[in-house]
C-alpha atoms as a PDB file:
ATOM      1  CA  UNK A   1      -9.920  -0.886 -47.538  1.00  0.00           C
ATOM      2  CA  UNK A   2      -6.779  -1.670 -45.205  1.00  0.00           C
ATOM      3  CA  UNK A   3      -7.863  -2.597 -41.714  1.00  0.00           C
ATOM      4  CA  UNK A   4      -5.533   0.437 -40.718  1.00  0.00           C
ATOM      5  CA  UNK A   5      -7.824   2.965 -42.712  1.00  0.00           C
ATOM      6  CA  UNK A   6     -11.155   1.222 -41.554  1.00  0.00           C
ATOM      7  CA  UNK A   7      -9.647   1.522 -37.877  1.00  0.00           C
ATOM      8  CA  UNK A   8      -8.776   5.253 -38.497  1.00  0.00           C
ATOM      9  CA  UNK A   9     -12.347   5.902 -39.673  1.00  0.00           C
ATOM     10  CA  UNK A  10     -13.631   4.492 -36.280  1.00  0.00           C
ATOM     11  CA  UNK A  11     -11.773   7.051 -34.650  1.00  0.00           C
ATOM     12  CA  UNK A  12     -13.078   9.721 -37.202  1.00  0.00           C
ATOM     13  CA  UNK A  13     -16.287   8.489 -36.740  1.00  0.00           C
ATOM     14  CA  UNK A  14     -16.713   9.793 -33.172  1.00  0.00           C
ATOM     15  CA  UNK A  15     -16.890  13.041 -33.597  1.00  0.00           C
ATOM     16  CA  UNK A  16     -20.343  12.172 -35.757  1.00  0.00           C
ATOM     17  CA  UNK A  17     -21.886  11.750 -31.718  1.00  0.00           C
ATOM     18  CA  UNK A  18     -19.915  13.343 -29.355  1.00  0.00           C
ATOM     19  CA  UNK A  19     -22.437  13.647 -26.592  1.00  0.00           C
ATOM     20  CA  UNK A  20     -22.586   9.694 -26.350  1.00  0.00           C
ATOM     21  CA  UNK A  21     -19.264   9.486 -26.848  1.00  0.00           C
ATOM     22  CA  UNK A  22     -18.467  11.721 -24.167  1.00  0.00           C
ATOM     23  CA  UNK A  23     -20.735  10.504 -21.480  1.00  0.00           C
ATOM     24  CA  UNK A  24     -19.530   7.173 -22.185  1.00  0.00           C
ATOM     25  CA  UNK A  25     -15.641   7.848 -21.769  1.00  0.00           C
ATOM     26  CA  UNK A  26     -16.442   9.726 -18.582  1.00  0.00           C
ATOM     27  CA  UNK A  27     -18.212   6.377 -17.657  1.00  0.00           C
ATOM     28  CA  UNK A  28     -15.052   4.126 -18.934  1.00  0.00           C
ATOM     29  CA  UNK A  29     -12.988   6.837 -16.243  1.00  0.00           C
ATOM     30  CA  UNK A  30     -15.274   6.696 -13.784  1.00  0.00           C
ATOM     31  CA  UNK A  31     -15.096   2.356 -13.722  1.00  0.00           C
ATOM     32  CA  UNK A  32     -11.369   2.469 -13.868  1.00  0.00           C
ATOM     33  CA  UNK A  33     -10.825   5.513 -11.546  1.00  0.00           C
ATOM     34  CA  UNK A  34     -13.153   2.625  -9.204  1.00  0.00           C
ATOM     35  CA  UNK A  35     -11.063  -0.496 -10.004  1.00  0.00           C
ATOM     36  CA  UNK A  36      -7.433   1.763  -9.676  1.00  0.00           C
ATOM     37  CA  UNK A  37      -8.808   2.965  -6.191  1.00  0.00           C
ATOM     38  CA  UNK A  38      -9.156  -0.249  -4.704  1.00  0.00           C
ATOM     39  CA  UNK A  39      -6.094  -1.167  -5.853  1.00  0.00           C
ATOM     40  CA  UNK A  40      -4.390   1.508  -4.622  1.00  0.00           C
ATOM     41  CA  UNK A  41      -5.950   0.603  -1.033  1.00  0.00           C
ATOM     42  CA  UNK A  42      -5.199  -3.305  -1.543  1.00  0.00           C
ATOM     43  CA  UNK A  43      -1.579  -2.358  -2.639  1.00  0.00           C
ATOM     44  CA  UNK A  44      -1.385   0.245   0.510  1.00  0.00           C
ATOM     45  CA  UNK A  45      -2.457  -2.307   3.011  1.00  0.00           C
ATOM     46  CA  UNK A  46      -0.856  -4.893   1.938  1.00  0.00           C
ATOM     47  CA  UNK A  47       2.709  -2.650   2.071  1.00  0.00           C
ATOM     48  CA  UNK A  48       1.972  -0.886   5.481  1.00  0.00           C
ATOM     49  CA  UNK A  49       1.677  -4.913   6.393  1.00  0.00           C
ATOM     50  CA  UNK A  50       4.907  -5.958   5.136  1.00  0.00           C
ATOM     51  CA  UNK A  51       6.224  -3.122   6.707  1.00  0.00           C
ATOM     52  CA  UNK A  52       4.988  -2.959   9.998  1.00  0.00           C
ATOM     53  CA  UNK A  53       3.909  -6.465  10.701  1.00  0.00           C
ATOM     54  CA  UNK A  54       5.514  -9.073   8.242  1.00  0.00           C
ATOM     55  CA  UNK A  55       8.876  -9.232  10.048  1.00  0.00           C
ATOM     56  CA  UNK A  56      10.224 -11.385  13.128  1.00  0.00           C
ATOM     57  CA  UNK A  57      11.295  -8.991  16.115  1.00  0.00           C
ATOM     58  CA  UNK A  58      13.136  -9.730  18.897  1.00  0.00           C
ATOM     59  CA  UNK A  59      13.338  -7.698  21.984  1.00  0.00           C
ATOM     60  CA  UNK A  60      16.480  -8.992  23.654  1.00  0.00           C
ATOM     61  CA  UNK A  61      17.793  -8.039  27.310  1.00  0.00           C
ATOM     62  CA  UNK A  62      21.334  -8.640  28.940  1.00  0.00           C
ATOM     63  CA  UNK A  63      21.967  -9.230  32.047  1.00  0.00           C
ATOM     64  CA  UNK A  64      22.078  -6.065  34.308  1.00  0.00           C
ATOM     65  CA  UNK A  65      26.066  -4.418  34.787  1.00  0.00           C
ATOM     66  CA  UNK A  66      27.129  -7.085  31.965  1.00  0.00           C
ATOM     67  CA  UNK A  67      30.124  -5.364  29.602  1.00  0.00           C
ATOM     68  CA  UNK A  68      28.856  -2.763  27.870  1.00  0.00           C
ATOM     69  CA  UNK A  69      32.005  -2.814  25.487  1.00  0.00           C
ATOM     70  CA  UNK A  70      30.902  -6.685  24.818  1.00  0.00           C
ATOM     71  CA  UNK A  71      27.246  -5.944  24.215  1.00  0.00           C
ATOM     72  CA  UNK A  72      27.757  -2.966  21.668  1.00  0.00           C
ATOM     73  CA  UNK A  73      30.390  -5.714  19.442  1.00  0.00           C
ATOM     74  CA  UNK A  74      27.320  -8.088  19.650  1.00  0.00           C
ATOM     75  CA  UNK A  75      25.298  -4.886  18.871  1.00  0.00           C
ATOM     76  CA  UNK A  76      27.437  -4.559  15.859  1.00  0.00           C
ATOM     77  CA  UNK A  77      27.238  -8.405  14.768  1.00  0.00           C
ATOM     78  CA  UNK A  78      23.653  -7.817  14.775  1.00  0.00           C
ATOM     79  CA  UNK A  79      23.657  -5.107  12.493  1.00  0.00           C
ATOM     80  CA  UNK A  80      25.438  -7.013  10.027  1.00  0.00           C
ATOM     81  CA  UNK A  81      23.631 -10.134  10.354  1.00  0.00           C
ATOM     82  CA  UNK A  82      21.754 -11.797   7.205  1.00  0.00           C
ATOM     83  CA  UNK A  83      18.032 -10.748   6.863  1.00  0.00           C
ATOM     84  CA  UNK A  84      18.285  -7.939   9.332  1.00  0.00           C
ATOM     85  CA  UNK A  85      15.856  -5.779   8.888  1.00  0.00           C
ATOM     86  CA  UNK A  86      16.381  -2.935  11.623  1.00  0.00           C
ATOM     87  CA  UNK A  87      18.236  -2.745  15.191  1.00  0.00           C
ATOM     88  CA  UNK A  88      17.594   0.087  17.486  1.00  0.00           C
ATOM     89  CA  UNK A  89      19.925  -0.798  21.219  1.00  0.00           C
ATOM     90  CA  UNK A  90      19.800   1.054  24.394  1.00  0.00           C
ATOM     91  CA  UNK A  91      22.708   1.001  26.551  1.00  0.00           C
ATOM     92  CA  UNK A  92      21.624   1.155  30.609  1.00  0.00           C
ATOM     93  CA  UNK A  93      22.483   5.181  30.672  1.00  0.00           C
ATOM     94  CA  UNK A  94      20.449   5.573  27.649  1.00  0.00           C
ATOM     95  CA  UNK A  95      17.400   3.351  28.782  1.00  0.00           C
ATOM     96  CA  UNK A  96      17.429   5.318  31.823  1.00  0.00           C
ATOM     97  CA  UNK A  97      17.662   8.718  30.626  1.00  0.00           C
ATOM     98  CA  UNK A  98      14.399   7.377  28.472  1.00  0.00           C
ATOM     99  CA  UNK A  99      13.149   6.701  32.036  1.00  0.00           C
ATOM    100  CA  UNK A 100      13.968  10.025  33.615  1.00  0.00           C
ATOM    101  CA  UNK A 101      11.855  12.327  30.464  1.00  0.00           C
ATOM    102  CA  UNK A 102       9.400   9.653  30.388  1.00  0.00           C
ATOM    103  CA  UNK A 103       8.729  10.252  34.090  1.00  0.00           C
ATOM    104  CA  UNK A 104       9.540  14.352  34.430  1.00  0.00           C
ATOM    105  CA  UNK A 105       6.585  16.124  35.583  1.00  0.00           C
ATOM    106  CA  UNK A 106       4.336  18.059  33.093  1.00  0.00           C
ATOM    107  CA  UNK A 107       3.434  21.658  34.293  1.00  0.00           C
ATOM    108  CA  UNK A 108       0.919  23.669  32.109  1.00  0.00           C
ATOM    109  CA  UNK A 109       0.247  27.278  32.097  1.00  0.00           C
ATOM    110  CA  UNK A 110       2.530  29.891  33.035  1.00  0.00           C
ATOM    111  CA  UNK A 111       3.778  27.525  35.798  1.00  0.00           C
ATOM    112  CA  UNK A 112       3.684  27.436  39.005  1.00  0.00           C
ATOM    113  CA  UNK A 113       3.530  30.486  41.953  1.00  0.00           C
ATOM    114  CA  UNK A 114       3.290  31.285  45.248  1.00  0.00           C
ATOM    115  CA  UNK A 115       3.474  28.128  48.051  1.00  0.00           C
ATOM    116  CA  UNK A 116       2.679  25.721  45.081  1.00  0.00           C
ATOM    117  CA  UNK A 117       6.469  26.417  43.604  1.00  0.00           C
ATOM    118  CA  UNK A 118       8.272  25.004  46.477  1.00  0.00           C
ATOM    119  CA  UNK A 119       5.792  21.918  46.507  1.00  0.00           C
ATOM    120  CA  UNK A 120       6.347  21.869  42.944  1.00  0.00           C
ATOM    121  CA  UNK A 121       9.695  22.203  43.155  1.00  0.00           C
ATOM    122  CA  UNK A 122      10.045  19.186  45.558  1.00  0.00           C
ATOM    123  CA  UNK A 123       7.554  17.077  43.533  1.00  0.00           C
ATOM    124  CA  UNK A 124      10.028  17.261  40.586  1.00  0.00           C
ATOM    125  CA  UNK A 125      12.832  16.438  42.490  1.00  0.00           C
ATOM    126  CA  UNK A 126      11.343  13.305  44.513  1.00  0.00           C
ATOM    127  CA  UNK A 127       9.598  11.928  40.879  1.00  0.00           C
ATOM    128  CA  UNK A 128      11.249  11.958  37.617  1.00  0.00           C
ATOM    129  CA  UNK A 129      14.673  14.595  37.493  1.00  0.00           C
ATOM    130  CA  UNK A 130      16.226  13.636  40.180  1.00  0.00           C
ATOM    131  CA  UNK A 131      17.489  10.211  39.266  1.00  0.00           C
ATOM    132  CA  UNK A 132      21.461  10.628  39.052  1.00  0.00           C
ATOM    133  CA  UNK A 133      21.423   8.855  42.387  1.00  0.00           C
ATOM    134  CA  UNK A 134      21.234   6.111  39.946  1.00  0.00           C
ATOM    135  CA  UNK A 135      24.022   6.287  37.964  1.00  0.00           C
ATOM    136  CA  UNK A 136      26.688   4.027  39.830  1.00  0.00           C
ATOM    137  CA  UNK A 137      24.209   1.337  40.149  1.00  0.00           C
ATOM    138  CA  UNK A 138      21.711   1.721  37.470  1.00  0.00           C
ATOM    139  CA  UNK A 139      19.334  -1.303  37.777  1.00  0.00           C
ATOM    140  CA  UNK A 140      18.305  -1.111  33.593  1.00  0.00           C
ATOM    141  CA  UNK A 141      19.986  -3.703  31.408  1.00  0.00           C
ATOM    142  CA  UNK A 142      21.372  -3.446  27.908  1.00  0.00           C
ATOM    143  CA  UNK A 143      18.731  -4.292  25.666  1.00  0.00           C
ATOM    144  CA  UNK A 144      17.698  -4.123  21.905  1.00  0.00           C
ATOM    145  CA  UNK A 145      15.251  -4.575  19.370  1.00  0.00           C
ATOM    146  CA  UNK A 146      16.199  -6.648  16.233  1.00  0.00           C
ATOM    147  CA  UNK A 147      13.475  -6.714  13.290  1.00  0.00           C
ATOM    148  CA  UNK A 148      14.643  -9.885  10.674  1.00  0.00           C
ATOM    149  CA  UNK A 149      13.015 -10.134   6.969  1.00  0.00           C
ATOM    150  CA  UNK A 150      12.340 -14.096   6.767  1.00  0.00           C
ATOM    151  CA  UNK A 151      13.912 -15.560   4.090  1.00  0.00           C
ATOM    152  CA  UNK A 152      11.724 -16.625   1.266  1.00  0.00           C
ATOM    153  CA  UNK A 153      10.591 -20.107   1.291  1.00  0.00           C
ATOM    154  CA  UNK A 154      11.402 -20.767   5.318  1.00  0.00           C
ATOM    155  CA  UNK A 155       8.185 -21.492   7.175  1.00  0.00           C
ATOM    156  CA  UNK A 156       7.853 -18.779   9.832  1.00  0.00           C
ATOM    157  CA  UNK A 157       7.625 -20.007  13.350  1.00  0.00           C
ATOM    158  CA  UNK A 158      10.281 -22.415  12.546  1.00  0.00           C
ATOM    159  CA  UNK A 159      12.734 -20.412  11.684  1.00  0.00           C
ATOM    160  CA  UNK A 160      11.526 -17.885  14.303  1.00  0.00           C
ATOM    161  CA  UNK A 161      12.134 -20.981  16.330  1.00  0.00           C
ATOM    162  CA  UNK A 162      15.847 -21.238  15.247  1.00  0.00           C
ATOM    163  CA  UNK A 163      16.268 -17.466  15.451  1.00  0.00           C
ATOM    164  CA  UNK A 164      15.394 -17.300  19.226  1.00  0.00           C
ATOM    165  CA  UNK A 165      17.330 -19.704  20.059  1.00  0.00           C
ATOM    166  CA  UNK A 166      20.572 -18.194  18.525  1.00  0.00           C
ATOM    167  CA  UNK A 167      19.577 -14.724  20.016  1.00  0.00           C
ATOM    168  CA  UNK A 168      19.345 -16.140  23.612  1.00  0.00           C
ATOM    169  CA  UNK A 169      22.471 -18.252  23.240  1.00  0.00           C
ATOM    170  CA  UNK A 170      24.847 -14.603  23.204  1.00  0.00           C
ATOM    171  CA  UNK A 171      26.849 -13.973  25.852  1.00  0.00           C
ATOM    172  CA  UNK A 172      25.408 -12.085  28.701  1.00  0.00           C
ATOM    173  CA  UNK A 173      21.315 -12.656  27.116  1.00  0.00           C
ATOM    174  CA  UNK A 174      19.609 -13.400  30.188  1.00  0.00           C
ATOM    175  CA  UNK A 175      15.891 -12.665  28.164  1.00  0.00           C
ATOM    176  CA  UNK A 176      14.648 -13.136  24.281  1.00  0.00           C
ATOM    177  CA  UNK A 177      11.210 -12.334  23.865  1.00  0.00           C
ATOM    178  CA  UNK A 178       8.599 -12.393  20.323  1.00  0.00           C
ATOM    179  CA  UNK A 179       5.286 -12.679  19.407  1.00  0.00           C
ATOM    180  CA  UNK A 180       4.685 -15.433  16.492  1.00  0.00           C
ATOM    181  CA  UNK A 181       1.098 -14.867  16.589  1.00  0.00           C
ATOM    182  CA  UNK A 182       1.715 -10.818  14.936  1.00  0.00           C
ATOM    183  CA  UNK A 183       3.547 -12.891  11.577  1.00  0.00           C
ATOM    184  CA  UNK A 184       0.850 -15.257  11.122  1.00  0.00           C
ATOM    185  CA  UNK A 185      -2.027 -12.411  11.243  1.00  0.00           C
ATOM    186  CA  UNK A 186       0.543 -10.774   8.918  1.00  0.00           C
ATOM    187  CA  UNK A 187       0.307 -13.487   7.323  1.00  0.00           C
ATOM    188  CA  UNK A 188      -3.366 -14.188   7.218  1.00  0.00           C
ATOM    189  CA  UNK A 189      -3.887 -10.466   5.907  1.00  0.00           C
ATOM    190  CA  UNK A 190      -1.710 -10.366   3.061  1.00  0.00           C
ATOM    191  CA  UNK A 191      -3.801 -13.949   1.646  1.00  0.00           C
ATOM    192  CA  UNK A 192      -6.479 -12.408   2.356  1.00  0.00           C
ATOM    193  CA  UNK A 193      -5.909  -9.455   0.340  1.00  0.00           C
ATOM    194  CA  UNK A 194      -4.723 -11.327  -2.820  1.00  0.00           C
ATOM    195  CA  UNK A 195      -7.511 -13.296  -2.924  1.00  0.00           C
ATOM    196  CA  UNK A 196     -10.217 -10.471  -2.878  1.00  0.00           C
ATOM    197  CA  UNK A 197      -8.110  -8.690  -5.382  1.00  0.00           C
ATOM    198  CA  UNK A 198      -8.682 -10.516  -8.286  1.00  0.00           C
ATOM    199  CA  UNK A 199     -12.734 -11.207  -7.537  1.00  0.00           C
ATOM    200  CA  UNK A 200     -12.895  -7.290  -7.449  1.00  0.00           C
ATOM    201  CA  UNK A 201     -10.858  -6.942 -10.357  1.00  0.00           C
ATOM    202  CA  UNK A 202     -13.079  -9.235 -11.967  1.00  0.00           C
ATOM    203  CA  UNK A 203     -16.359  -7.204 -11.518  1.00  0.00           C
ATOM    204  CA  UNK A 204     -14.937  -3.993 -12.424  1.00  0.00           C
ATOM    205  CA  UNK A 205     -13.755  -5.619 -15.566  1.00  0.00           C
ATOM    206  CA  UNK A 206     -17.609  -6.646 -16.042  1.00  0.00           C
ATOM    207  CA  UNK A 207     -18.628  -3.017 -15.436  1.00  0.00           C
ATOM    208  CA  UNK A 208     -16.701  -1.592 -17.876  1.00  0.00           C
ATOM    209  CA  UNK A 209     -17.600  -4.372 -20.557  1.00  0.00           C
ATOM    210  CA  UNK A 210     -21.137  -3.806 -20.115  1.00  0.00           C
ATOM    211  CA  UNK A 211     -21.131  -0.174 -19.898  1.00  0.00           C
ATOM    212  CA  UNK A 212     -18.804  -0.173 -23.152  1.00  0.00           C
ATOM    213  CA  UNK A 213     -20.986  -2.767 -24.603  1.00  0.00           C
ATOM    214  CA  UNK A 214     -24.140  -1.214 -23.771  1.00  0.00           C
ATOM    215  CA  UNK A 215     -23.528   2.468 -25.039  1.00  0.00           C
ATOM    216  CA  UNK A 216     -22.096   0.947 -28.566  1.00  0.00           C
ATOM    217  CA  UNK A 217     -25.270  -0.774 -28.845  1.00  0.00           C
ATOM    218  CA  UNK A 218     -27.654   2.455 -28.599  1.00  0.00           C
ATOM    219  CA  UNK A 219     -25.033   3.848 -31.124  1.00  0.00           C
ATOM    220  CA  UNK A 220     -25.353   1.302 -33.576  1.00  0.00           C
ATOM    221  CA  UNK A 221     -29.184   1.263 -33.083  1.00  0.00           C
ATOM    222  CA  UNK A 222     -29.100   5.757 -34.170  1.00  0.00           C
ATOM    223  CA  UNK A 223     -26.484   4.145 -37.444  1.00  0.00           C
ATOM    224  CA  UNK A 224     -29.156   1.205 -38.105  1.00  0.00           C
ATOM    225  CA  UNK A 225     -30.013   2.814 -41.302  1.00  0.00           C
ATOM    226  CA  UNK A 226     -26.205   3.118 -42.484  1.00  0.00           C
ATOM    227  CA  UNK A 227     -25.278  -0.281 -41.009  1.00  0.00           C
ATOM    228  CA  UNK A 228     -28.025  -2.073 -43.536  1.00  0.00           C
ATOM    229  CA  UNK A 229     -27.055  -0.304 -46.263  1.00  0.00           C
ATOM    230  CA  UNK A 230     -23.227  -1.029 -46.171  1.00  0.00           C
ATOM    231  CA  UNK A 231     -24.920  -5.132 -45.464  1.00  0.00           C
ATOM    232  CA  UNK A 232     -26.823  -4.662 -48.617  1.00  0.00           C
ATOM    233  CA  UNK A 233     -24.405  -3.459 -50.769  1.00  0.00           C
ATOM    234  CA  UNK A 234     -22.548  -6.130 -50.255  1.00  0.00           C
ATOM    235  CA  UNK A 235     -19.611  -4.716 -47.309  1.00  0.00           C
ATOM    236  CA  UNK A 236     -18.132  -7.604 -44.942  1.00  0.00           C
ATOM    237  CA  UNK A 237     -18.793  -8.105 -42.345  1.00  0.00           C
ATOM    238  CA  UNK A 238     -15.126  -6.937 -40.527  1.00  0.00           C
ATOM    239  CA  UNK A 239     -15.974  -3.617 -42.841  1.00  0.00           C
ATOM    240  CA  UNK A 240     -18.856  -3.099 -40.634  1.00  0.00           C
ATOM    241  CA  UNK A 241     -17.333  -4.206 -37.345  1.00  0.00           C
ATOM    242  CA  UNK A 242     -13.634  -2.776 -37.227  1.00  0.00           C
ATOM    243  CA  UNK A 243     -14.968   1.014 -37.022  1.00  0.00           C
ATOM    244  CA  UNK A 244     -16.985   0.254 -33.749  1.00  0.00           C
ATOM    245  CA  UNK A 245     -13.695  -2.192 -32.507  1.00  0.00           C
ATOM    246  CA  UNK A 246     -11.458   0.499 -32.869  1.00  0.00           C
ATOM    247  CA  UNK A 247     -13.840   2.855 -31.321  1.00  0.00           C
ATOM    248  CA  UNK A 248     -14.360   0.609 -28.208  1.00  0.00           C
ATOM    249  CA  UNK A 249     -11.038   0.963 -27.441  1.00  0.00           C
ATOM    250  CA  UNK A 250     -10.240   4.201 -28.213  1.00  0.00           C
ATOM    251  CA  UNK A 251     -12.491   4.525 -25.285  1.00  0.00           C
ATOM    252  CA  UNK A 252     -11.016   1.922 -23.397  1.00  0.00           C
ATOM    253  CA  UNK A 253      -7.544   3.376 -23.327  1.00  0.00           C
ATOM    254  CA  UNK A 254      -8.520   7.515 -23.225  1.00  0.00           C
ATOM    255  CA  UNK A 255     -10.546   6.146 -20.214  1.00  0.00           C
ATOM    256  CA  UNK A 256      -8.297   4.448 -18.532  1.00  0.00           C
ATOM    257  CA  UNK A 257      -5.496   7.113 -18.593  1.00  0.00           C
ATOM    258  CA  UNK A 258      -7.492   9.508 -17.428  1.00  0.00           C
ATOM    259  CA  UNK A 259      -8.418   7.567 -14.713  1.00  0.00           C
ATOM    260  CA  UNK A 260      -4.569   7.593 -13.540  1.00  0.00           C
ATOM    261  CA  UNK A 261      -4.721  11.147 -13.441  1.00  0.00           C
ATOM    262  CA  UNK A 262      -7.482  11.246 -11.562  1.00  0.00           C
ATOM    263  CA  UNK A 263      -6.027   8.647  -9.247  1.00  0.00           C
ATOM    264  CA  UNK A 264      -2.560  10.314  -9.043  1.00  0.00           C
ATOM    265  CA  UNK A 265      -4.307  13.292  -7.676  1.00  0.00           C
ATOM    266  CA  UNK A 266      -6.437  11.175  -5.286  1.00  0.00           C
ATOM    267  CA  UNK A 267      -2.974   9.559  -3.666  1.00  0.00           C
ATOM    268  CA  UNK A 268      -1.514  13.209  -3.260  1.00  0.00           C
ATOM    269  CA  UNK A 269      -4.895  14.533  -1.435  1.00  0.00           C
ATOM    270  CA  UNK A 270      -4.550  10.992   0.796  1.00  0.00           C
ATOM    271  CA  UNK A 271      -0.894  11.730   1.470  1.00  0.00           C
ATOM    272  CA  UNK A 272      -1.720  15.124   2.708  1.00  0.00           C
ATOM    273  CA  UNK A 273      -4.406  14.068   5.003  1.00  0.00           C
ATOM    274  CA  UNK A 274      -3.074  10.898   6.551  1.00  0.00           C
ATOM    275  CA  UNK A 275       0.782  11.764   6.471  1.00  0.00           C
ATOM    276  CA  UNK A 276       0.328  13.302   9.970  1.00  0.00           C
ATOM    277  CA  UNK A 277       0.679  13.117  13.468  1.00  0.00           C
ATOM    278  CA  UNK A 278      -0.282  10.413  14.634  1.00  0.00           C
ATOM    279  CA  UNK A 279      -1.033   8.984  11.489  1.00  0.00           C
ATOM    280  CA  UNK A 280       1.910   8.829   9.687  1.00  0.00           C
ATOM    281  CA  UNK A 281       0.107   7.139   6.939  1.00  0.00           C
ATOM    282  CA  UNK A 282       2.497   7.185   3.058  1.00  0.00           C
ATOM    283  CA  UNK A 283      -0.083   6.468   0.290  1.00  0.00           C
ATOM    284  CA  UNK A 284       2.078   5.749  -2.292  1.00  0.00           C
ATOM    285  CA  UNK A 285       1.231   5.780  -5.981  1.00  0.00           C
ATOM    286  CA  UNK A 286       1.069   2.389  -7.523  1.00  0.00           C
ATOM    287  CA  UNK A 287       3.347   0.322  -9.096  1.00  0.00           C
ATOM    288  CA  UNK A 288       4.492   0.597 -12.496  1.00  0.00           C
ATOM    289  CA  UNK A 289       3.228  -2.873 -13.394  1.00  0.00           C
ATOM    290  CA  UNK A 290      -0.300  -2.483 -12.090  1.00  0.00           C
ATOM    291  CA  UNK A 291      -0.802   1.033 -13.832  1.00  0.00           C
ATOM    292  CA  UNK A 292       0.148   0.031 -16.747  1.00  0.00           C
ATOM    293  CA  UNK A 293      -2.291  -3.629 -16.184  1.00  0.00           C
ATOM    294  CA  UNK A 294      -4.861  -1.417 -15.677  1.00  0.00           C
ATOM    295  CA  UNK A 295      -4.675   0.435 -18.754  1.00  0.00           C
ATOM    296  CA  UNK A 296      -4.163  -2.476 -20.878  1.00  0.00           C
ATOM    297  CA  UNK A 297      -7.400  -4.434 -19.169  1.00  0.00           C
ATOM    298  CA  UNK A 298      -9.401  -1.257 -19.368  1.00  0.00           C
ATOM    299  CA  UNK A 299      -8.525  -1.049 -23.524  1.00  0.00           C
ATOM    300  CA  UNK A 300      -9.276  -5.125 -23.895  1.00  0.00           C
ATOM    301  CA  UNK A 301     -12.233  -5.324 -22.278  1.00  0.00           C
ATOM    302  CA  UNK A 302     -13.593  -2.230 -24.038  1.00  0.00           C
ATOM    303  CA  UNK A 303     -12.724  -3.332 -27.121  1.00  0.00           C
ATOM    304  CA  UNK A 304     -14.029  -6.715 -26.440  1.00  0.00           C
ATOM    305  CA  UNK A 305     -17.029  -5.557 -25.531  1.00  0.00           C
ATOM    306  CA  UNK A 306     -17.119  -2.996 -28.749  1.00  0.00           C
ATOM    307  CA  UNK A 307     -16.731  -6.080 -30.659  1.00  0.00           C
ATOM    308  CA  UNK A 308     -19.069  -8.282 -29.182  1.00  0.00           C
ATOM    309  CA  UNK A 309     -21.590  -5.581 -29.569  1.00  0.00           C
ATOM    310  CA  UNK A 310     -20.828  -5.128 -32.911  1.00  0.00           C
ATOM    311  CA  UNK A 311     -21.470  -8.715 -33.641  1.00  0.00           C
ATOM    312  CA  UNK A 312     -25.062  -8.736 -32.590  1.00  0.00           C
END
């Protein structure tokens, strides 16, 4: 018999104990709905990192009534510079019209009435609407804030280093300020996340193997009686073994693809919840490459673990 026919007889074979069967692909699921979880956290944290924390930024301040013309042309430069990342510039009117909402005052209620609306009234003029007074000779400088990707293989602080330096040698700079320290826990977070990803890919791998392993064993021990008879009428060995391989991973793979349906509903609940105020949290599916390694580790090590069964 082909090995294609003594596979497709494995497959028939299942339906001679579904109940086993069935409690042990829900198992198989279960493991790799587990192992596609955490990655979907590692691969989460590891992009809100990049995103939010892996990049050099640069607050930068001109000097108080320097050109405004001249500063938005630098502002421009900077938008085109290599590696930039994002810009976001205020121009003194705009920084101080920040200022003057930041500071307006907050009434709650139906407002205010009787002799508290004049004091009201004067409040809010003496604190934070009343500052056109300002306008000829606004004391807020130009300033911006310049996010840069670093480019791959420069050491960080270095070239953060070499960056500052060029940002506080513009014309009309009179202040460049970072924080080195946020890119190297950046830094420190992302290592640390690829090296606990493959120990915990590792034992989930082990799980599955010895719950695959383990089930096909109790199966083989309710065919004991058929499995000597094929031995003593002479049937090789790979006769024996191929039906349990190629039910191993038939579990391995039905398994694992349920589990990304499973998981694919998981990331839309998470995106519901934490895509908020003040969250603001994307969960975003993962990658292409890693659903598709976990379906492919899922079917080895079942059928590995099929087949090492299968031998003893």
């Amino acid at each position: 018999m082909s090995t294609t026919k003594l596979f497709l007889r494995g497959v028939a074979d299942m339906r001679r104990f579904p109940l086993p069967q069935l409690c042990t692909l829900l198992t198989v699921c279960m493991v790799a709905l587990l192992a596609g979880t955490g990655l979907l956290i590692l691969h989460n944290v590891q992009t809100e990192v990049l995103r939010t924390q892996a990049q050099a930024r640069f607050q930068i301040y001109w000097k108080v009534g320097a050109d405004v013309g001249a500063v938005e042309s630098q502002w421009a430069d900077l938008k085109h510079a290599p590696g930039i990342a994002e810009v976001s510039t205020f121009t003194p009117r705009a920084a101080l019209s920040e200022l003057m909402r930041g500071l307006a005052p907050k009434t709650s209620g139906g407002g205010l009435t009787g002799g508290n609306a004049s004091s009201g009234a004067n409040s809010g003029a003496n604190s934070g609407e009343d500052f056109a007074w300002l306008e000829g000779e606004n004391p807020l400088p130009a300033t911006a804030l310049v996010s840069f990707n670093i480019p791959p293989g420069e050491q960080p602080e270095p070239w953060m280093g070499r960056m500052y330096a060029r940002l506080k040698g513009l014309e009309g700079v009179e202040q460049v300020t970072y924080n080195p320290t946020q890119l190297t826990l950046a830094t420190g977070w992302i290592a640390l996340i690829q090296k606990a990803a493959w120990p915990a890919l590792g034992f989930f791998a082990l799980v599955v193997g010895l719950v695959v392993g383990n089930t096909l064993k109790l199966m083989m021990l309710a065919r004991k009686d058929e499995v000597e008879i094929l031995s003593l009428v002479g049937a090789r060995p790979w006769f024996i073994r191929a039906p349990l391989f190629a039910n191993g991973v038939v579990q391995g793979l039905t398994g694992s693809v349920l589990s990304l349906f499973c998981l694919k509903f998981l990331q839309a609940w998470l995106r519901s919840v934490l895509d908020v105020p003040p969250l603001f949290l994307k969960v975003e599916f993962l990658p292409l490459w890693q659903s598709v390694a976990l379906v492919l580790a899922t079917t080895c090590v079942a059928g590995l673990a099929s087949l090492i069964a299968a031998r003893k």
